[in-house]
Protein backbone atom coordinates (compact mmCIF):
# COMPACT_ATOMS: atom_id res chain seq x y z
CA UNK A 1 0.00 0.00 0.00
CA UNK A 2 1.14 3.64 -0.67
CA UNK A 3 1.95 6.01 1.91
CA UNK A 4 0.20 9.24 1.98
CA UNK A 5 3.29 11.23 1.13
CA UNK A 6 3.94 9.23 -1.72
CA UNK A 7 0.06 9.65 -2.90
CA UNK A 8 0.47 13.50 -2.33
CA UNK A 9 3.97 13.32 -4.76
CA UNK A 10 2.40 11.54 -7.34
CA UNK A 11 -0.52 13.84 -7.33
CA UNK A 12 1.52 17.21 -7.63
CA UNK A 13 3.41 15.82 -10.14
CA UNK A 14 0.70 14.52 -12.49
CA UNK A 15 -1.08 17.89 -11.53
CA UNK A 16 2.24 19.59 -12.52
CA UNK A 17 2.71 17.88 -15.89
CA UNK A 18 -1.38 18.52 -16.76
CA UNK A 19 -0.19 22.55 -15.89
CA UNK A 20 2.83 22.04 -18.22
CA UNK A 21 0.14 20.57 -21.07
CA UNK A 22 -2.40 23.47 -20.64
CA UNK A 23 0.21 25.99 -21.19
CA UNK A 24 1.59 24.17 -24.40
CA UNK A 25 -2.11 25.11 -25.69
CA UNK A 26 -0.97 28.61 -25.58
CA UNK A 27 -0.18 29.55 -29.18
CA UNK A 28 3.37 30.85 -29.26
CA UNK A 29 4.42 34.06 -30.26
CA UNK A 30 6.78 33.94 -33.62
CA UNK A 31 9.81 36.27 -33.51
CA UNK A 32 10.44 35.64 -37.63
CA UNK A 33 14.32 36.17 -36.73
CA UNK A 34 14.89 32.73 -35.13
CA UNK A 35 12.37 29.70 -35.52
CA UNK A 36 11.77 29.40 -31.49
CA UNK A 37 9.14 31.44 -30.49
CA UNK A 38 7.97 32.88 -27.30
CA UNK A 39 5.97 30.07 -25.55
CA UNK A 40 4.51 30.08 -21.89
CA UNK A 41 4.90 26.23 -21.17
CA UNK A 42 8.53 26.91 -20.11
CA UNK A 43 6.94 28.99 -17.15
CA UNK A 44 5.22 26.06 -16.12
CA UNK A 45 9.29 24.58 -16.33
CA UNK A 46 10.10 26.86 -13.79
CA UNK A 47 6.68 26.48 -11.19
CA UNK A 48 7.89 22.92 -11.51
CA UNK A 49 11.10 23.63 -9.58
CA UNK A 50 9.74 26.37 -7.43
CA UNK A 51 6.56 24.34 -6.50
CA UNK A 52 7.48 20.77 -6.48
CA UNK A 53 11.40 19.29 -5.25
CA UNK A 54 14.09 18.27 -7.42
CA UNK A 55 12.87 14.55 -8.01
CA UNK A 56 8.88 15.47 -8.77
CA UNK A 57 9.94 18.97 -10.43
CA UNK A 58 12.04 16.85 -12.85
CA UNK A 59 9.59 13.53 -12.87
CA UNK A 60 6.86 15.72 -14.29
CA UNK A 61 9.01 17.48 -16.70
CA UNK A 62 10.24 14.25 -17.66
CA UNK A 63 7.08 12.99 -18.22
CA UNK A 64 5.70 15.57 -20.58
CA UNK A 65 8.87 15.29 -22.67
CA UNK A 66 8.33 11.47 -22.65
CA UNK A 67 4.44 12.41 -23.89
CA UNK A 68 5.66 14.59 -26.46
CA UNK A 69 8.24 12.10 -28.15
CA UNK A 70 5.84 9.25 -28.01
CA UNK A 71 3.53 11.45 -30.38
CA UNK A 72 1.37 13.80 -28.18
CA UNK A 73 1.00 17.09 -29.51
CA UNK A 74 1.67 18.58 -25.91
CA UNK A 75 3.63 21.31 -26.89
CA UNK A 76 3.42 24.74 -27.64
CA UNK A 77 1.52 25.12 -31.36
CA UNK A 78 0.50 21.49 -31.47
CA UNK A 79 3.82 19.39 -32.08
CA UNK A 80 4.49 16.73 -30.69
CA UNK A 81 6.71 13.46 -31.79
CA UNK A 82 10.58 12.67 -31.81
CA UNK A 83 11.15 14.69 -34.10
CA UNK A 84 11.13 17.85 -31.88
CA UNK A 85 14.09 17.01 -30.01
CA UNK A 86 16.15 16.86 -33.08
CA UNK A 87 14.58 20.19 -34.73
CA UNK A 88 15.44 23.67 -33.11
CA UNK A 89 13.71 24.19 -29.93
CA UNK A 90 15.44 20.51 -29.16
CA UNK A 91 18.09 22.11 -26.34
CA UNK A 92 15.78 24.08 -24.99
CA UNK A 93 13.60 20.90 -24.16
CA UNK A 94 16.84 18.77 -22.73
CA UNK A 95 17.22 22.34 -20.97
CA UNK A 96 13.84 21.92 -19.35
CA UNK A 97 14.50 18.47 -18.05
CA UNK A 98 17.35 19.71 -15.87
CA UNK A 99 15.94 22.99 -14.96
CA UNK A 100 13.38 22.37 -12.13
CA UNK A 101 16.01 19.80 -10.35
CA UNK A 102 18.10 23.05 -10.61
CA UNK A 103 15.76 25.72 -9.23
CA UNK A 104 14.68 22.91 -6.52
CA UNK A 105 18.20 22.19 -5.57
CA UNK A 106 19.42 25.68 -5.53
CA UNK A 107 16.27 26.59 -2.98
CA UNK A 108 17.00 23.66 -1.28
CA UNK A 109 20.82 24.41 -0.34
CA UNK A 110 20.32 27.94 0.28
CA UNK A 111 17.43 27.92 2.27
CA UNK A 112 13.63 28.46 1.79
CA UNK A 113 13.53 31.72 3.73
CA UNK A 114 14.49 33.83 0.72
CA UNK A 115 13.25 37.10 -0.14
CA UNK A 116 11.30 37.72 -3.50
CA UNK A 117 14.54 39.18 -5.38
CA UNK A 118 16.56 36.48 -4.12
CA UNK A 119 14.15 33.90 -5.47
CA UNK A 120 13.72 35.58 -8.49
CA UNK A 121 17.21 35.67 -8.93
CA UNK A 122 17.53 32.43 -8.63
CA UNK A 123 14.72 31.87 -11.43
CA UNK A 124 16.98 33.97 -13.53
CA UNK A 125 19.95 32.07 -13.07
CA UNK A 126 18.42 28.35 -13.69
CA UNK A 127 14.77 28.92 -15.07
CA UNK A 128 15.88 31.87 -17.77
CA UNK A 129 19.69 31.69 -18.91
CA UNK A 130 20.21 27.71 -18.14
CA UNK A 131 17.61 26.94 -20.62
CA UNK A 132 18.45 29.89 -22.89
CA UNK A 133 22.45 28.72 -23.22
CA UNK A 134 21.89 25.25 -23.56
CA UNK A 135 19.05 26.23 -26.50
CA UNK A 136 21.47 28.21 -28.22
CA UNK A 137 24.09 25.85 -27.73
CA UNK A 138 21.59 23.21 -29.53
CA UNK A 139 20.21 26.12 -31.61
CA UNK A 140 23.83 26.80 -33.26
CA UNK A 141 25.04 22.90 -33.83
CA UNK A 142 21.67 21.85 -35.54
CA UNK A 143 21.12 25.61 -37.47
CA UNK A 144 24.25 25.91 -38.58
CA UNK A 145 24.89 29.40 -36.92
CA UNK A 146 27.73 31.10 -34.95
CA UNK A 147 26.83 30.17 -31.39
CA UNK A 148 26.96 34.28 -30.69
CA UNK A 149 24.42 34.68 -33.43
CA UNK A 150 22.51 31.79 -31.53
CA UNK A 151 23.12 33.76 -28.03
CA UNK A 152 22.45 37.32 -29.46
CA UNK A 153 18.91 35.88 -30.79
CA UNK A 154 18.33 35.01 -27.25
CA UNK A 155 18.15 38.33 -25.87
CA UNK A 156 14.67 38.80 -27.99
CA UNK A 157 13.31 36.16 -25.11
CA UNK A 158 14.76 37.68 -21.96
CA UNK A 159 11.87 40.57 -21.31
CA UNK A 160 9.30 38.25 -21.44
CA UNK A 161 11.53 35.32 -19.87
CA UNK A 162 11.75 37.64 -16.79
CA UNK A 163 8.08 38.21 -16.86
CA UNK A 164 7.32 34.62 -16.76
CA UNK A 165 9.98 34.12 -14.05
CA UNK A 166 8.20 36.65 -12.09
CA UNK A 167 4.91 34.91 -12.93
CA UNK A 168 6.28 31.57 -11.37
CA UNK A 169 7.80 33.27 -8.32
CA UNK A 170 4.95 35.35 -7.38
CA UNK A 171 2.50 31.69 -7.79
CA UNK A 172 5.01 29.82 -6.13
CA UNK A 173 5.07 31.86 -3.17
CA UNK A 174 1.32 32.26 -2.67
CA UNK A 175 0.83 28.37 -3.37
CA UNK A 176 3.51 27.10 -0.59
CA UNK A 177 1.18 30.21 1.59
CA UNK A 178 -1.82 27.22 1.34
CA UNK A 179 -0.94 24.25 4.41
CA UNK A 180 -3.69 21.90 2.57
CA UNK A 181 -1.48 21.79 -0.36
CA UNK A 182 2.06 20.49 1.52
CA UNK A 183 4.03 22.07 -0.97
CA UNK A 184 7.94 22.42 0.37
């Protein structure tokens, strides 16, 4: 029999990856420079990490990305299938997989008693320019490009990246507020 705990981990998790599948319904914003555009599922990438710890942050990353290359349309503007990880936006998805196990671990050495800014910051560091390094580090092997043309087109994403990192701060904040919801 499963213990409660175990119950409640498997339930924010699943409710985590269903978040991360809504968002993918979002129609993403083309920039016409670069063929990623601006999508709001990797928000959900970083609630993962703030919300959930390193091993169900990652799980239900993990198992969208395992969704997505068994077929499912999942992701932002309706693709779906292996291909995906082989096209463009293909580092930024191995980016996501690591990303909430680094948020949660970072929040987990330094403390949970962290000031907004600080957590932001820390959103910044391994929600915004992880992902955005390791995509353009993808972005300029499988395009073809100079990796500081693939870094340069980056900075087009960093307004709004901030935004959504201030987006998953702010709900991550109120959400560990709520005792019902035994979020760490």
């Amino acid at each position: 029999m499963m213990k409660r705990q175990n119950i409640v981990h498997l339930t924010q998790t699943a409710l985590m990856t269903a978040i991360l599948i809504v968002l993918g319904m979002i129609p993403g914003i083309p920039l016409g420079f670069i063929p990623v555009p601006i999508v709001l599922q990797n928000m959900g990438v970083m609630m993962a990490g703030e919300i959930l710890g390193p091993k169900e942050g990652t799980t239900s990353v993990a198992l969208l990305l395992l969704l997505v290359a068994v077929g499912f349309p999942f992701l932002t503007g309706g693709s779906g299938g292996i291909a995906v990880f082989a096209g463009p936006t293909g580092g930024y998805l191995l980016a996501w997989l690591f990303a909430p196990f680094l948020i949660s671990s970072l929040r987990q050495h330094f403390g949970s008693h962290w000031n907004w800014w600080q957590e932001f910051l820390m959103i910044v560091l391994a929600g915004v320019l992880f992902i955005d390094v390791t995509g353009s580090l993808w972005l300029s092997w499988q395009s073809h490009i100079k990796l500081t043309a693939a870094l340069m087109s980056n900075l087009a994403f960093i307004p709004g990246d901030l935004i959504k990192a201030g987006v998953a701060v702010a709900v991550a904040r109120q959400l560990r507020r709520v005792p019902v919801l035994n979020l760490g």
